[in-house]
N, C-alpha and C. Protein backbone atom coordinates (compact mmCIF):
# COMPACT_ATOMS: atom_id res chain seq x y z
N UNK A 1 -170.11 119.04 -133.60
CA UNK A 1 -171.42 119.11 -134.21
C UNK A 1 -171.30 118.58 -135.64
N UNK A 2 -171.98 117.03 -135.84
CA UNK A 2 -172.12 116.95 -137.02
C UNK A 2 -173.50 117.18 -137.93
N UNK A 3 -172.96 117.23 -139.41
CA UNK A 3 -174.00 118.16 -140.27
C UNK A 3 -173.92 117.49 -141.08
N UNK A 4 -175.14 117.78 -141.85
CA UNK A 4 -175.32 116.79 -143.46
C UNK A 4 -174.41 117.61 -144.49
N UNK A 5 -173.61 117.32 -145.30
CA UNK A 5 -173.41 117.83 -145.96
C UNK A 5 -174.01 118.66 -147.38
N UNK A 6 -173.86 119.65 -147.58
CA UNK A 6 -175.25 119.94 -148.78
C UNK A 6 -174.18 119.93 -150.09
N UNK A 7 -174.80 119.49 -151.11
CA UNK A 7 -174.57 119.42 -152.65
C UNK A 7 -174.22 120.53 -153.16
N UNK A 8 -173.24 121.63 -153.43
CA UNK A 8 -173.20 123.01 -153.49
C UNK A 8 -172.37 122.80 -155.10
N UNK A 9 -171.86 121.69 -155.65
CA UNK A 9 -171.41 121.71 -157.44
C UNK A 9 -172.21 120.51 -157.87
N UNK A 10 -172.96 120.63 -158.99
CA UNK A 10 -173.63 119.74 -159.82
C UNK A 10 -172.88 118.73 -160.05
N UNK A 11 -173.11 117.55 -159.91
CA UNK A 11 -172.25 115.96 -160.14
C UNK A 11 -171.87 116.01 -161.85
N UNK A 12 -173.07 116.61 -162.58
CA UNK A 12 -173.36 116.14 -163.78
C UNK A 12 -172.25 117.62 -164.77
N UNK A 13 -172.69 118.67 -164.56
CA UNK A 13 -171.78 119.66 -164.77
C UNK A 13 -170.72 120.60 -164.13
N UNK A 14 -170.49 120.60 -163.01
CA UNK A 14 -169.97 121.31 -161.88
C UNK A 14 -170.36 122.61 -161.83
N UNK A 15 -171.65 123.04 -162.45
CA UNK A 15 -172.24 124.34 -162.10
C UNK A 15 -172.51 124.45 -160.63
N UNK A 16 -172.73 125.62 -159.85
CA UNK A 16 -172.70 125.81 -159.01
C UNK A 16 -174.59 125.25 -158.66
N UNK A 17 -174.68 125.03 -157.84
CA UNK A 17 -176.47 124.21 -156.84
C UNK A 17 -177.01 125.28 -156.27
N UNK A 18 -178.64 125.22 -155.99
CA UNK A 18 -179.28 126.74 -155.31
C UNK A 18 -180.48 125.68 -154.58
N UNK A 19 -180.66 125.99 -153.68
CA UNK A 19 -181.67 125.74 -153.15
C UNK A 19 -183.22 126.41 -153.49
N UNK A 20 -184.03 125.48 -153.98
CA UNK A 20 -185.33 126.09 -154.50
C UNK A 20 -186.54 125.32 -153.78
N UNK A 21 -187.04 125.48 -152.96
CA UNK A 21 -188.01 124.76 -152.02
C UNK A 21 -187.74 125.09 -150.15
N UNK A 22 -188.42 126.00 -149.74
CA UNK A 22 -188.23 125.74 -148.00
C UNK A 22 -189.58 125.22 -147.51
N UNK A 23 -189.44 124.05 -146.82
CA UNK A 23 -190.72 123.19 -146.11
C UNK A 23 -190.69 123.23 -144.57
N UNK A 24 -192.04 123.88 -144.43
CA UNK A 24 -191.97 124.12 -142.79
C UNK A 24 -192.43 122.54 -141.87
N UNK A 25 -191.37 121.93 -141.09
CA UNK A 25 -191.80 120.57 -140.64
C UNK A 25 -193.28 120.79 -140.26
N UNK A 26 -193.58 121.57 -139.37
CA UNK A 26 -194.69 121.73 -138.79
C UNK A 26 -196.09 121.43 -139.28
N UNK A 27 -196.32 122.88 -140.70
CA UNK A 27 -197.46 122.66 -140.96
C UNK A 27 -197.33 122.36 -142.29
N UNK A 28 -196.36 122.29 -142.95
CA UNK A 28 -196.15 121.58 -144.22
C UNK A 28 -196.42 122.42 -145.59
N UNK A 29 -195.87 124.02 -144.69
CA UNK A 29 -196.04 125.40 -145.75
C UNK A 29 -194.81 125.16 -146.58
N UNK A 30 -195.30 125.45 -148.00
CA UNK A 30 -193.64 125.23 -148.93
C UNK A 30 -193.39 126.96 -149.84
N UNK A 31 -192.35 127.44 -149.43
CA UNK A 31 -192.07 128.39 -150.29
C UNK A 31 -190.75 128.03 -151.46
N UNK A 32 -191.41 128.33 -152.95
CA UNK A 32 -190.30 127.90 -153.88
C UNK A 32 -189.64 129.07 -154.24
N UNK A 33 -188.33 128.82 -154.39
CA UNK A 33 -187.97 129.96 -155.19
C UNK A 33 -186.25 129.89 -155.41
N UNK A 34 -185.65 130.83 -155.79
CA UNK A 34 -184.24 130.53 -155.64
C UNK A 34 -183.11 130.65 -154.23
N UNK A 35 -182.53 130.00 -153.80
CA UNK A 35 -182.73 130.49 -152.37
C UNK A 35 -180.64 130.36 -152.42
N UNK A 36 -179.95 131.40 -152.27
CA UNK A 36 -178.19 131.08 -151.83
C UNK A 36 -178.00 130.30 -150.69
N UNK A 37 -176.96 129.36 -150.92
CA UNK A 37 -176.52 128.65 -150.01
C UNK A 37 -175.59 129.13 -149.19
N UNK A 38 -176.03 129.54 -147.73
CA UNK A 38 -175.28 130.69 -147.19
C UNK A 38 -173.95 130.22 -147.21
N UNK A 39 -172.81 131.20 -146.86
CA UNK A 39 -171.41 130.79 -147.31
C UNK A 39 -170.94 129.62 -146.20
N UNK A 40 -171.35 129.67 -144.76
CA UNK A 40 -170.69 129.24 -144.06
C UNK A 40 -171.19 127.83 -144.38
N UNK A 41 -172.15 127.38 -144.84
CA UNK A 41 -172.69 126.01 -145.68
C UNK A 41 -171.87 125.65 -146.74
N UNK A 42 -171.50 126.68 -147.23
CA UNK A 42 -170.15 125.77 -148.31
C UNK A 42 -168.88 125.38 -147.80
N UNK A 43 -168.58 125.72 -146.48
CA UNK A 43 -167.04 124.82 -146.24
C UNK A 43 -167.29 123.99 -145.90
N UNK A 44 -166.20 123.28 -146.46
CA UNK A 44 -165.53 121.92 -146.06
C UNK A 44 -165.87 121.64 -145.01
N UNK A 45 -166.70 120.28 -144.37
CA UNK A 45 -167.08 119.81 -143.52
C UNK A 45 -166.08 120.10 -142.26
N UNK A 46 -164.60 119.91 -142.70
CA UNK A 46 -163.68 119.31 -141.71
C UNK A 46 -163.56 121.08 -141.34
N UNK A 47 -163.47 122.37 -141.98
CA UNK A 47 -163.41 123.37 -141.93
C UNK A 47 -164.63 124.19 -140.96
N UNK A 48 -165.54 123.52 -141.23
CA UNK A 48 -167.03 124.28 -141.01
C UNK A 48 -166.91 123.36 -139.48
N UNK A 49 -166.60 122.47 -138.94
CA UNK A 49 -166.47 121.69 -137.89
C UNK A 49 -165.35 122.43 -136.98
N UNK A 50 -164.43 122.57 -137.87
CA UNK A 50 -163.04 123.81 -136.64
C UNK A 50 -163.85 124.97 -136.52
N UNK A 51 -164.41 125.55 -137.31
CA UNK A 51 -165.46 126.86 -136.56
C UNK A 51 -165.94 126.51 -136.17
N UNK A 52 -166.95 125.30 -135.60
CA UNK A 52 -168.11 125.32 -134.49
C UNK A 52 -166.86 125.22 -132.85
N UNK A 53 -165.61 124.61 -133.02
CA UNK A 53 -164.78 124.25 -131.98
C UNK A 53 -164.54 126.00 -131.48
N UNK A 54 -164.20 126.81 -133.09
CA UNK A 54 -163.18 127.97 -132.49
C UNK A 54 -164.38 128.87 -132.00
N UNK A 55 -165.73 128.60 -132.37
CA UNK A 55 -166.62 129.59 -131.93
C UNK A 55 -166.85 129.22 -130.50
N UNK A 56 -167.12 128.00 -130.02
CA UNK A 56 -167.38 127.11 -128.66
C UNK A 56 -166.73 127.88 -128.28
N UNK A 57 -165.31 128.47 -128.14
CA UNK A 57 -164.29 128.42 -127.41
C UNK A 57 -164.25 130.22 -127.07
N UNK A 58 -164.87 130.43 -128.01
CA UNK A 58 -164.98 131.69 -127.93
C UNK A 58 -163.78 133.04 -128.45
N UNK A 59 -162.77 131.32 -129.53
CA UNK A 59 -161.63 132.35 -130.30
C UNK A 59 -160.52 131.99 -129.41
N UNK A 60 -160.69 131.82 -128.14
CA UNK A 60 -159.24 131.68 -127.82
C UNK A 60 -158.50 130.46 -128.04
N UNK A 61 -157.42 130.74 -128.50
CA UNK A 61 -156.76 129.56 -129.55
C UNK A 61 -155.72 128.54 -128.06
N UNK A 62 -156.04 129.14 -127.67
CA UNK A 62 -155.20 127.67 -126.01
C UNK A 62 -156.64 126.93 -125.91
N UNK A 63 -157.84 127.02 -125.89
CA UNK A 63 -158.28 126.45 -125.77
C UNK A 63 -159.13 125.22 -126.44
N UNK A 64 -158.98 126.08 -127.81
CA UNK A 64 -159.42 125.24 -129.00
C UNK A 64 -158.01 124.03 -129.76
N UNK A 65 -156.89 124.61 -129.21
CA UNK A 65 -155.94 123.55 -128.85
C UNK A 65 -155.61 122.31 -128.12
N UNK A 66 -156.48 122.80 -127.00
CA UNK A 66 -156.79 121.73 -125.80
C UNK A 66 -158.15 120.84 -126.17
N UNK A 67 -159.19 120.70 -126.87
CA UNK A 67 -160.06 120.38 -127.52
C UNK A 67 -159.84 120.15 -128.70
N UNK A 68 -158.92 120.39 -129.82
CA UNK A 68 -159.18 119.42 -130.48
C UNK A 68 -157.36 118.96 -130.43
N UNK A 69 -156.93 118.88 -129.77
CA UNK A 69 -155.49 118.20 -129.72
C UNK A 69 -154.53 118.25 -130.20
N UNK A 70 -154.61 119.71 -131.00
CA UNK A 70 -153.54 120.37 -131.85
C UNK A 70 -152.61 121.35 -130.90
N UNK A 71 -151.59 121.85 -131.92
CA UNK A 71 -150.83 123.13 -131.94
C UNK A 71 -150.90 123.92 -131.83
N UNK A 72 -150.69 125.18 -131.19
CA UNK A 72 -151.02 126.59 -131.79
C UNK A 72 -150.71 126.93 -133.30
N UNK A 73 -149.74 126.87 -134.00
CA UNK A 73 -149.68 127.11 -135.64
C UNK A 73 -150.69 125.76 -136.24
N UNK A 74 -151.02 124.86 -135.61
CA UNK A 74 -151.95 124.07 -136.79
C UNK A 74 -153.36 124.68 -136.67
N UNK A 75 -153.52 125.13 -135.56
CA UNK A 75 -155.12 126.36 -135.15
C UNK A 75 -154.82 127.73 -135.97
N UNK A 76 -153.89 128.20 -135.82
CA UNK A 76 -153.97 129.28 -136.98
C UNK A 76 -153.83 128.71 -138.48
N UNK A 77 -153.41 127.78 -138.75
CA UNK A 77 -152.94 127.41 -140.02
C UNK A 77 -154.63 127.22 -140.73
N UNK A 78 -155.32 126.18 -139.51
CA UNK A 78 -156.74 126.47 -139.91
C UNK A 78 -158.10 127.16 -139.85
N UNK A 79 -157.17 128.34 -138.98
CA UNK A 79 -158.33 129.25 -139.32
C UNK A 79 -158.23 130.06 -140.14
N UNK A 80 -156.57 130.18 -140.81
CA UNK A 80 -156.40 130.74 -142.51
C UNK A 80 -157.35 130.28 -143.02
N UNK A 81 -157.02 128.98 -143.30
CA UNK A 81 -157.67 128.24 -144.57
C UNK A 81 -159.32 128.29 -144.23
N UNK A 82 -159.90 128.68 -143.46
CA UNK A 82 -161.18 128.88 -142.93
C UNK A 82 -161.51 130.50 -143.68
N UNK A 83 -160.64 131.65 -143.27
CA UNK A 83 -160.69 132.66 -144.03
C UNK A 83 -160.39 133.05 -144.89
N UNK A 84 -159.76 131.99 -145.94
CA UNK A 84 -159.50 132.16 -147.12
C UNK A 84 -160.55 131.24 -147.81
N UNK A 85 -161.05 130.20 -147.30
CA UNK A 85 -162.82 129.74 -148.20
C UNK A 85 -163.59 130.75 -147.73
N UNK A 86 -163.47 131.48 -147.10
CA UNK A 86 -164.61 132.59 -146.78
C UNK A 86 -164.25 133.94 -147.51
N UNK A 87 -162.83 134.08 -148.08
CA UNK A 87 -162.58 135.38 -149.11
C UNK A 87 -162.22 136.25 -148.15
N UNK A 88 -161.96 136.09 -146.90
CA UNK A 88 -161.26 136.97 -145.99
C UNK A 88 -160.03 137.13 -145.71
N UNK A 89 -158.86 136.12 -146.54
CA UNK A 89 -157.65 136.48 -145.76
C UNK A 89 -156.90 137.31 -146.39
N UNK A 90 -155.91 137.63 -145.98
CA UNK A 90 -155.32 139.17 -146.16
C UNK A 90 -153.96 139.11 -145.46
N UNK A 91 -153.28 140.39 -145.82
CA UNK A 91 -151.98 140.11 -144.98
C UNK A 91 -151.02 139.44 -145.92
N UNK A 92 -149.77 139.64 -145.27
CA UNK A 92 -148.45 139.31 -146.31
C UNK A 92 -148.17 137.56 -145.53
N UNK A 93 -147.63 136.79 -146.22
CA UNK A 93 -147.48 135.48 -146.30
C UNK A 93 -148.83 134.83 -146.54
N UNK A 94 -148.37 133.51 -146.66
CA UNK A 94 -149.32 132.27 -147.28
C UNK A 94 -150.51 132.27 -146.58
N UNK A 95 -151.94 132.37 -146.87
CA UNK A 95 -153.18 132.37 -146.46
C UNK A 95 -153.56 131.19 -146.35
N UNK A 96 -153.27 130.12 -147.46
CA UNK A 96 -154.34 129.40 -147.88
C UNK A 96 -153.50 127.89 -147.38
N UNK A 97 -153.63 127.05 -146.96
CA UNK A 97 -153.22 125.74 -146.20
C UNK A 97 -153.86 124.82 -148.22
N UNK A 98 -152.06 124.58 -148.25
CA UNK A 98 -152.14 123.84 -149.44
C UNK A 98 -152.91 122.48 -149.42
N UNK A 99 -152.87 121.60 -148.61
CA UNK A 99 -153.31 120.66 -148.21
C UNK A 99 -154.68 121.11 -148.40
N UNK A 100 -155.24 121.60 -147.10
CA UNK A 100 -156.39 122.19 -147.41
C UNK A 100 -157.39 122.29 -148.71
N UNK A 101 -156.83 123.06 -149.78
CA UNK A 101 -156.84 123.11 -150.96
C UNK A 101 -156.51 121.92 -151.62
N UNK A 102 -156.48 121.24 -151.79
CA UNK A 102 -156.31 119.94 -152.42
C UNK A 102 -157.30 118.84 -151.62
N UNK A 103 -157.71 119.06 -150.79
CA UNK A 103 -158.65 118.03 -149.85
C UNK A 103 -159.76 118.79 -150.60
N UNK A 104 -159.75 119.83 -150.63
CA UNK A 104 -161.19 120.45 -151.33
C UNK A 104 -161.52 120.26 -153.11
N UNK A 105 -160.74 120.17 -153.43
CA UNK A 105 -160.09 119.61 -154.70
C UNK A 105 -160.35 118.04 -154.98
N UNK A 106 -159.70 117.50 -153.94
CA UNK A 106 -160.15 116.06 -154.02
C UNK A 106 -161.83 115.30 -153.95
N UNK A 107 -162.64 116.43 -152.93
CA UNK A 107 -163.69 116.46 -152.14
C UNK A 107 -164.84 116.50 -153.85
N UNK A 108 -164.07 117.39 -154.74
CA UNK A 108 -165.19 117.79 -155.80
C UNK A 108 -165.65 119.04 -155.32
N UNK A 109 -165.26 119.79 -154.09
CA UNK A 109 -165.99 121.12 -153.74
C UNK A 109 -165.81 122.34 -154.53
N UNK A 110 -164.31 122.36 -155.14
CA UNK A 110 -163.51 123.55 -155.43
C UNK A 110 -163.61 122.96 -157.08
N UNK A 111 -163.17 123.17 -158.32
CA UNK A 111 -162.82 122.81 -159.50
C UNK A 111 -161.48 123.11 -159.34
N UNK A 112 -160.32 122.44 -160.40
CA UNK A 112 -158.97 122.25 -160.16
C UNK A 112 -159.01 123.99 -160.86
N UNK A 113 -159.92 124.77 -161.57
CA UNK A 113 -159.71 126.04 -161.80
C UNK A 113 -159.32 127.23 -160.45
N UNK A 114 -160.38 126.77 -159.54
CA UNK A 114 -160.73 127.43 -158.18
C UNK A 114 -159.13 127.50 -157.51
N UNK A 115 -158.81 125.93 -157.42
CA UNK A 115 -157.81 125.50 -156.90
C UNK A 115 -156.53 126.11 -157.15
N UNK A 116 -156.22 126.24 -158.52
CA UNK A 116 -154.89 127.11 -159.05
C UNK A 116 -155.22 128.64 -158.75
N UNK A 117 -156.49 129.36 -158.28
CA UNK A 117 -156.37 130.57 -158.05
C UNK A 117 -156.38 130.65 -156.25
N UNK A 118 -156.62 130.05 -155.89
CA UNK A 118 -156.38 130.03 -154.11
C UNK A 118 -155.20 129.30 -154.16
N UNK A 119 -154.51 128.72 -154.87
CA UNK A 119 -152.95 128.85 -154.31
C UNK A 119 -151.72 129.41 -154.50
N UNK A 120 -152.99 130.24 -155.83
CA UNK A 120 -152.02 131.55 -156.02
C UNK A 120 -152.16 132.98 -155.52
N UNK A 121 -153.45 133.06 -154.89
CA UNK A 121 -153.69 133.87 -154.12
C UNK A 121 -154.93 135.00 -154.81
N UNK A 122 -155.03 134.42 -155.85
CA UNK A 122 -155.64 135.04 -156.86
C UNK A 122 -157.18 134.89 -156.61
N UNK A 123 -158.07 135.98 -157.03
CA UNK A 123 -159.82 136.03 -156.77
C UNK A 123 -160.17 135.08 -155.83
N UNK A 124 -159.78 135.39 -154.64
CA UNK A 124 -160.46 133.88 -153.56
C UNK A 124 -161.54 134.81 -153.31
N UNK A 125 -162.72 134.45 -153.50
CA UNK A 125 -164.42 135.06 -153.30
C UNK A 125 -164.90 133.53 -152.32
N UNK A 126 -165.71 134.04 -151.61
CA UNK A 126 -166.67 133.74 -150.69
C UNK A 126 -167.48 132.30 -151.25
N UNK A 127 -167.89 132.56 -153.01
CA UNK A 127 -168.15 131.51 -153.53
C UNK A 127 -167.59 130.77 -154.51
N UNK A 128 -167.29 129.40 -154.23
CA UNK A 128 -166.52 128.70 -154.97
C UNK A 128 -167.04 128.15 -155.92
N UNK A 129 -168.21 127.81 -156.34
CA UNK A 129 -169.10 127.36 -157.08
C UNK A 129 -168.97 127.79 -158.09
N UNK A 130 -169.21 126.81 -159.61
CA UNK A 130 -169.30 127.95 -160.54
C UNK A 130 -170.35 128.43 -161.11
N UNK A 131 -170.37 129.84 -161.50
CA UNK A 131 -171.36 130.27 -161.84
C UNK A 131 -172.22 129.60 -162.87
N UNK A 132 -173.54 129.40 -162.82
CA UNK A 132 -174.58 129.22 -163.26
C UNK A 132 -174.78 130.11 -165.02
N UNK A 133 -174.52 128.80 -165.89
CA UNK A 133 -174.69 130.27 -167.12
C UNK A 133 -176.08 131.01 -167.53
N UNK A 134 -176.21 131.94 -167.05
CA UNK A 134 -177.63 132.81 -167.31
C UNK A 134 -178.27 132.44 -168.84
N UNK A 135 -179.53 132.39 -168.36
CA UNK A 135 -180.15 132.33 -170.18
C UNK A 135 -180.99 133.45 -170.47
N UNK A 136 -181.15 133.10 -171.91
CA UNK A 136 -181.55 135.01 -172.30
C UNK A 136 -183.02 135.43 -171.73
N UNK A 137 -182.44 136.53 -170.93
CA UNK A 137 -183.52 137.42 -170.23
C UNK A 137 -183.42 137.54 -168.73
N UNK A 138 -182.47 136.47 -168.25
CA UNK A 138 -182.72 136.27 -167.29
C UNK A 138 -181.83 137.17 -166.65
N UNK A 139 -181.90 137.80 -165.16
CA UNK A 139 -181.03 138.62 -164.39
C UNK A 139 -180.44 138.27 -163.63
N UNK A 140 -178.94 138.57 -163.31
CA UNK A 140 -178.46 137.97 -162.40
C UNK A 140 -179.10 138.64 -160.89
């Protein structure tokens, strides 16, 4: 399943992007406002593409092996790196698929800040983006 990719770091500052506008095709109702870009919209294309395979499959990793033409350790290797852009991995040894991290790095998705703390294992959160600097009055 391919997907458009969405804009989730500013070209111009690398602040983190929000969606402000939903348009109904139909009748052409628009609601504005600030809207989060749900998390599973921020991975990595090539990442967010092995979950539509490992969900197809229903998780079992022989079969999502047989479909996309890998290994068993290169299917776990990427569904680390799947739960570590999602702030889920855990557990003793390496989470995060270095490569991985550096394709995201390269991509412009991650900042080389992001990058030195997911390969050190350090604050991996759900959002990689950077925060937006609040102006006075405003609430987070």
């Amino acid at each position: 399943m391919k997907r458009k990719d969405i804009v989730t770091v500013c070209p111009v500052c690398e602040s983190g992007m929000k969606v402000t506008e939903l348009t109904c095709d139909s009748c052409g109702t628009s609601v504005r406002g600030r809207f989060e870009i749900p998390v599973l919209c921020r991975l990595p294309a090539d990442l967010y593409e092995f979950l539509v395979v490992f969900i197809r499959n229903r998780g079992v990793i022989r079969d999502v092996e047989r479909e996309l033409g890998i290994s068993y350790p290169t299917v776990r290797s990427r569904l680390d790196a799947v739960l570590a852009a999602l702030g889920m991995a855990g557990g003793a040894g390496p989470s995060v698929d270095r490569e991985q991290v550096i394709g995201m790095l390269e991509r412009g998705e991650i900042t080389a800040e992001q990058a030195e703390q997911m390969l050190r294992g350090e604050g991996q959160e759900a959002d990689f983006t950077t925060k937006t600097p609040r102006h006075e009055g405003e609430k987070e």
